[in-house]
Protein backbone atom coordinates (compact mmCIF):
# COMPACT_ATOMS: atom_id res chain seq x y z
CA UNK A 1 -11.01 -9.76 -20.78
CA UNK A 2 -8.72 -11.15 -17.96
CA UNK A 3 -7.55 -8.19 -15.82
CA UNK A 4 -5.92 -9.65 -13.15
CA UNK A 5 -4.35 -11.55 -15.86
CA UNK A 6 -3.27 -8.45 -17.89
CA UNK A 7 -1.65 -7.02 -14.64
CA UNK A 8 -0.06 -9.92 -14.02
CA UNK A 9 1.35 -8.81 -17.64
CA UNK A 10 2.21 -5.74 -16.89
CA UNK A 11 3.85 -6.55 -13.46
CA UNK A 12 6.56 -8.88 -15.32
CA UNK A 13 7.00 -6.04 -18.28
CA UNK A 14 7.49 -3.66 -15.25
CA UNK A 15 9.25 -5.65 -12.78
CA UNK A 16 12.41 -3.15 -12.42
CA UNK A 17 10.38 -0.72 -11.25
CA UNK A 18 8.15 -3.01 -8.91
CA UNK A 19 11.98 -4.22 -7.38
CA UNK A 20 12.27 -0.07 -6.54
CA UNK A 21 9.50 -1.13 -3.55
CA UNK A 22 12.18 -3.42 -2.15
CA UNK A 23 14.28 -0.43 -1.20
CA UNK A 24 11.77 0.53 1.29
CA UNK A 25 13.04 -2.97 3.12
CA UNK A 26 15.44 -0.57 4.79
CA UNK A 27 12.90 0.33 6.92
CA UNK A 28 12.41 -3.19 8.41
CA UNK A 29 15.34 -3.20 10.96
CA UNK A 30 13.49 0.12 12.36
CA UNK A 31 10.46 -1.87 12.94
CA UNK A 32 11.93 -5.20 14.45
CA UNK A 33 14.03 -3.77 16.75
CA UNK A 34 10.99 -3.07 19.35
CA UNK A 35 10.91 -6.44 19.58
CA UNK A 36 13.76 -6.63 20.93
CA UNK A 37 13.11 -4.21 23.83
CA UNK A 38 16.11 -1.79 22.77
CA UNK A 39 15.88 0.36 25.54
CA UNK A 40 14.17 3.96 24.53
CA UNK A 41 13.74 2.71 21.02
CA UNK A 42 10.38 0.93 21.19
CA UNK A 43 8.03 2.44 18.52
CA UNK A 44 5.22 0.80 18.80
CA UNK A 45 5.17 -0.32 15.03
CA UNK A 46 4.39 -3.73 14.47
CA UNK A 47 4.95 -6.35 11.77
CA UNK A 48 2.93 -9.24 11.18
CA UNK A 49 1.46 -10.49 7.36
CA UNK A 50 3.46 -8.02 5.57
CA UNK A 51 1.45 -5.16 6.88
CA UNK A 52 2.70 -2.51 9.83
CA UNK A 53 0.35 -1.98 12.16
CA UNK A 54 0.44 0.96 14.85
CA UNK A 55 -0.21 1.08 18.38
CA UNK A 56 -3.16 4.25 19.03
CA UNK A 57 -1.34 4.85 22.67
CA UNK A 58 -0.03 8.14 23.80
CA UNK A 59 3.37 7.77 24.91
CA UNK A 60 6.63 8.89 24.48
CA UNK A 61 7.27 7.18 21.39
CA UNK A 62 4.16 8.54 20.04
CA UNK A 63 6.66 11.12 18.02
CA UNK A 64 8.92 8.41 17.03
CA UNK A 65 5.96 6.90 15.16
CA UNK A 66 5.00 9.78 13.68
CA UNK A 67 8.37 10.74 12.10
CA UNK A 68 8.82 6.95 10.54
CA UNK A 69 5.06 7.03 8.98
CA UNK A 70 6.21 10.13 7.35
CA UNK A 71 9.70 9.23 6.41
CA UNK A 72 8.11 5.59 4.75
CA UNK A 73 5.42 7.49 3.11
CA UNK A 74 7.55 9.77 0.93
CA UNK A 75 9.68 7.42 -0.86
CA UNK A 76 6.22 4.84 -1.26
CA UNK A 77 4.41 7.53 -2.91
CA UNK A 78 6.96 8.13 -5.46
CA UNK A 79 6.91 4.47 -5.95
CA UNK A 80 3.20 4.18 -6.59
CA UNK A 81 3.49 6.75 -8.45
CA UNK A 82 6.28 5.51 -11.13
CA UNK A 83 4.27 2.15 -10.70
CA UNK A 84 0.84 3.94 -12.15
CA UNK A 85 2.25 5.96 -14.41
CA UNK A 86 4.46 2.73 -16.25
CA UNK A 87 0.80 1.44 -17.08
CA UNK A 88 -0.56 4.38 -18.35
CA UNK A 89 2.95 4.54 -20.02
CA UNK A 90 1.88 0.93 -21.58
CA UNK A 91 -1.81 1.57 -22.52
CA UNK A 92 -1.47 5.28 -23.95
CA UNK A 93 0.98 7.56 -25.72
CA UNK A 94 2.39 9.69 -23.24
CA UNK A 95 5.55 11.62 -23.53
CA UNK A 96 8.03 9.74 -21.70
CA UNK A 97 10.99 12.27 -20.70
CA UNK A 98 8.65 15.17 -20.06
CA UNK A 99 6.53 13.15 -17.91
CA UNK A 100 9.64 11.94 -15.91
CA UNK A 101 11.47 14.84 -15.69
CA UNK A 102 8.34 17.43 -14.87
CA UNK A 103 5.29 15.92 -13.61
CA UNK A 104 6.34 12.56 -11.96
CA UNK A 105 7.30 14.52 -8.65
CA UNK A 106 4.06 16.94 -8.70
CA UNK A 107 2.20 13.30 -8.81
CA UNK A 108 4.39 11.92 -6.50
CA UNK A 109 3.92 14.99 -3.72
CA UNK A 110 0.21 14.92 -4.40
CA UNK A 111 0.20 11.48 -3.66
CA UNK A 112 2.16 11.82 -0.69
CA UNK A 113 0.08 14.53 0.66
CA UNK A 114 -2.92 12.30 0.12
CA UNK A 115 -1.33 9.81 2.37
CA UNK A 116 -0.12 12.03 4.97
CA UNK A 117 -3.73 13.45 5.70
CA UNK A 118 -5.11 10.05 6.00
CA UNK A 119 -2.55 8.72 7.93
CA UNK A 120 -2.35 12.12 10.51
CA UNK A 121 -6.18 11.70 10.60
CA UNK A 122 -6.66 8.12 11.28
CA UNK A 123 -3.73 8.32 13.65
CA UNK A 124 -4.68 11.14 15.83
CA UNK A 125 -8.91 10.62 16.01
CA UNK A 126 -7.35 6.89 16.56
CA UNK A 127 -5.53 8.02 19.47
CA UNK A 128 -8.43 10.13 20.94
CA UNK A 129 -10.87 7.35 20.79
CA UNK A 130 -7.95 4.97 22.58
CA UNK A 131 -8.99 6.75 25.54
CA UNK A 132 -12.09 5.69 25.50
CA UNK A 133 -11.80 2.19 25.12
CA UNK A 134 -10.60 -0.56 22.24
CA UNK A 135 -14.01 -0.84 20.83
CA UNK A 136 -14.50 2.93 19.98
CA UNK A 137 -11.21 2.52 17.82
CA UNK A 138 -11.84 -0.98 16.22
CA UNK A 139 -15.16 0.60 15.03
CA UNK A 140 -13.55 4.44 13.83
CA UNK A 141 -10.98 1.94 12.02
CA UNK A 142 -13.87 -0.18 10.49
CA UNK A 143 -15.63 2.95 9.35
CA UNK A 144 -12.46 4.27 7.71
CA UNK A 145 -11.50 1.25 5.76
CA UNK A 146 -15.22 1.34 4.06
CA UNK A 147 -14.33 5.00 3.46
CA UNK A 148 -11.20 4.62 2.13
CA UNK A 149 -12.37 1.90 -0.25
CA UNK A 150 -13.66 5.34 -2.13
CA UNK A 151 -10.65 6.67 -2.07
CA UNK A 152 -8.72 3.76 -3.45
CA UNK A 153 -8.43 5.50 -6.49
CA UNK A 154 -6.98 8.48 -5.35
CA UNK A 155 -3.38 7.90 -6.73
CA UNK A 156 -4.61 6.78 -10.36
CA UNK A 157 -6.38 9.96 -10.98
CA UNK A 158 -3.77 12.25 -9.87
CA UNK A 159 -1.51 9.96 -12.57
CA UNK A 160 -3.89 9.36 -15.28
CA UNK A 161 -6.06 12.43 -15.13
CA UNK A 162 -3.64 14.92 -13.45
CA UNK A 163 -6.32 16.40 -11.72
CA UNK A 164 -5.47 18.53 -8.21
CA UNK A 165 -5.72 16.67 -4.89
CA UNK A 166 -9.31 17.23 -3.63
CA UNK A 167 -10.77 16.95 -7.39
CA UNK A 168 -8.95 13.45 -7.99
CA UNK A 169 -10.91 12.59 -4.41
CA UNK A 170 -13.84 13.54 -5.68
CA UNK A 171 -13.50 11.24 -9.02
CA UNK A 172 -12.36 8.84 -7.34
CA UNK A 173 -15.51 8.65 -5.29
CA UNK A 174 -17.57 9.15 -8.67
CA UNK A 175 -15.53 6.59 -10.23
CA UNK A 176 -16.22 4.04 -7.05
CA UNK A 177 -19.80 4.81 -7.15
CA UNK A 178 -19.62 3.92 -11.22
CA UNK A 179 -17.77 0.86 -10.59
CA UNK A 180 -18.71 -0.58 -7.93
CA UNK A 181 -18.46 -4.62 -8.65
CA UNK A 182 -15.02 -3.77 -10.58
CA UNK A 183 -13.23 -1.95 -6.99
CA UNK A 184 -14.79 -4.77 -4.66
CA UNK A 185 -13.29 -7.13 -7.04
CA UNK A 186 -9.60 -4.96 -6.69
CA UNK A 187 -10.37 -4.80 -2.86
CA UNK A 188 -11.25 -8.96 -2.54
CA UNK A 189 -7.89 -9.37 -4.37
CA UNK A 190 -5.91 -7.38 -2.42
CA UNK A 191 -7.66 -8.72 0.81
CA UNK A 192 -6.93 -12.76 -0.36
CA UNK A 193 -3.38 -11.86 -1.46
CA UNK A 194 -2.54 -10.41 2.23
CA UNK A 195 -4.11 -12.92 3.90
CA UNK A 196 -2.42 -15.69 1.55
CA UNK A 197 1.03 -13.93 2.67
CA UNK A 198 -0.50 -14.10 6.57
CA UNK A 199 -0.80 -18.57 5.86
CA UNK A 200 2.49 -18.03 4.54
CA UNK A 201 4.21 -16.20 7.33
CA UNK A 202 2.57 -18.76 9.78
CA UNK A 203 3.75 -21.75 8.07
CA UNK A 204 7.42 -19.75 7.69
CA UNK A 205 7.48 -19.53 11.44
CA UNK A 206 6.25 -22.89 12.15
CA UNK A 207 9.10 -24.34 9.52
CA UNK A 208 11.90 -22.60 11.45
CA UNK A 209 10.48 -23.71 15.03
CA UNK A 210 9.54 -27.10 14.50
CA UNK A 211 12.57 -28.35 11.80
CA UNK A 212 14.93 -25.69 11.98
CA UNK A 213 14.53 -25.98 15.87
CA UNK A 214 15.69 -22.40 16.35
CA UNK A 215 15.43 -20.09 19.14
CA UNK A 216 10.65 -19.57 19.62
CA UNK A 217 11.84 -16.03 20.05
CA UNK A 218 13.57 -15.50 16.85
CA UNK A 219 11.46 -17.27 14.58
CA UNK A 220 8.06 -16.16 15.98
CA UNK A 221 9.51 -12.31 15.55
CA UNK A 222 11.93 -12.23 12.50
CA UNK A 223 11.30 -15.11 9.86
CA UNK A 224 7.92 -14.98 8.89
CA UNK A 225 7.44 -11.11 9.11
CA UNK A 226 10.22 -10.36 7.38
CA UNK A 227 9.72 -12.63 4.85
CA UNK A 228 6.23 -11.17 4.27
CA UNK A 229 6.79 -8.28 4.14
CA UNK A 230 9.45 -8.86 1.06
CA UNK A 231 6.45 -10.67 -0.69
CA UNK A 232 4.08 -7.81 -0.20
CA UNK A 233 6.54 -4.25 -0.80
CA UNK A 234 7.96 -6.89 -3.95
CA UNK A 235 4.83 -8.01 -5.37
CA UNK A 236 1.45 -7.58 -3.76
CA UNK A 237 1.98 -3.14 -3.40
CA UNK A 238 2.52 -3.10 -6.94
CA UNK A 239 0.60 -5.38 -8.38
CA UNK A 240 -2.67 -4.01 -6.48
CA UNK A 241 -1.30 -0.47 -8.00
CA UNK A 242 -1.35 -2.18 -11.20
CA UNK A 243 -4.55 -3.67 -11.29
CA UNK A 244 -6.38 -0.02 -9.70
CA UNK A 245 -4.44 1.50 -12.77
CA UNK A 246 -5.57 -0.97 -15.47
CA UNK A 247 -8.96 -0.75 -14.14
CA UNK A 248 -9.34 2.75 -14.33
CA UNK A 249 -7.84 3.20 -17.20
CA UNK A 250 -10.73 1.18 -18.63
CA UNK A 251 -12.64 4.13 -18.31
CA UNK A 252 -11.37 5.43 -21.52
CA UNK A 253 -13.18 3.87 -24.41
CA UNK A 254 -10.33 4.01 -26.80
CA UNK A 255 -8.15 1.99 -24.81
CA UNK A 256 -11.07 -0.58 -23.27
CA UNK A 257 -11.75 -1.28 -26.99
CA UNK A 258 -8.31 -2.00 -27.84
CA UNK A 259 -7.56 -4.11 -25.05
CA UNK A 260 -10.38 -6.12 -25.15
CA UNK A 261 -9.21 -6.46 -29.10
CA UNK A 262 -6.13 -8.16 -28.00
């Protein structure tokens, strides 16, 4: 049985609801305008290979950051969460309407909530350690992406299992701990797909500066990243969503024996 090949699948069956992930796009301009040294609006948010990366530096844009990590993590929850729950929509009987119009949102606020703690966590010991020097953070950050590869899980269980916050943490440790070759192989995936979109970007910028011949400033700072990060909100978010929701949904033996029937 072909998972990543049964995603793929279900990404093209669910492709109207992947495209809602291109609506968070709006938050782009927001994080290319430090770039351009507005004055007082520097946020300290970076793009680069479709992924936003924040500075861990007190300052007085420290609450600037804050707000737009918030305000882009409500409207991506609900999108992971419509995302997981099409699947489970696709391998199970589930009532559609009810589940739309009643639990959708409780999954979708558990799911942000999940976010927000690891974000407000990460950011703040983050910020601590910055005071001690680079290494201290490089190392906190190294130790929480191992951690989090436990908790990768997190947003399937809430959809699949409907369990409360800290219990879906807990399965999705147990679930981890079960499956371990199947969640590397979800996390070497992800990993090659964001680094294929960081060849990408480079290439994109080197196309615009070398045969476009446009301004080094301009291409090195708006072409490739915003490019890549289309690619990655349009088709690597939810089709890593898809493939953590396929995968655990393997769990269940009815539907693991009727997919691999197919």
């Amino acid at each position: 049985m072909d998972i990543i090949a049964k995603s793929f699948a279900e990404y093209k069956n669910n492709f109207k609801v992947c495209l809602l992930f291109a609506l968070l796009l709006v938050f782009v301009p927001l994080f290319i305008i430090p770039f351009f040294k507005v004055p007082f609006f520097e946020t300290g948010i970076t793009l680069s290979s479709g992924t936003l990366f924040v500075d861990y530096l007190a300052n007085a844009h420290t609450p600037l950051i804050l707000l737009l990590a918030v305000i882009f993590l409500a409207p991506y929850s609900f999108f992971v969460t419509l995302i997981s729950f099409a699947v489970r929509r696709d391998l199970s009987k589930v009532k559609v309407h009810f589940y739309l119009n009643e639990m959708v949102k409780k999954f979708a606020l558990k799911i942000f909530t999940f976010y927000l703690i690891v974000f407000l966590l990460t950011f703040f010991i983050a910020l601590a350690l910055s005071a001690i020097s680079i290494y201290a953070v490089l190392v906190f950050l190294a130790i929480v992406f191992i951690a989090m590869v436990f908790f990768m899980f997190v947003p399937q269980v809430i959809v699949v299992d409907e369990l409360p916050l800290g219990l879906a943490m807990r399965e999705s440790i147990s679930f981890v701990r079960k499956n371990l070759k199947g969640a590397l192989q979800v996390l070497i995936v992800g990993s090659a797909l964001l680094l294929a979109v960081g060849v990408f970007e480079y290439f994109i910028d080197l196309f615009f500066l070398n045969v476009v011949a446009v301004d080094v400033f301009a291409s090195e700072f708006i072409a490739g990243e915003t490019i890549a990060i289309v690619i990655t909100l349009v088709f690597i978010v939810p089709f890593i969503e898809i493939i953590k929701t396929f995968f655990y949904m393997l769990k269940f033996d009815l539907i693991k024996r009727h997919e691999l029937a197919k």
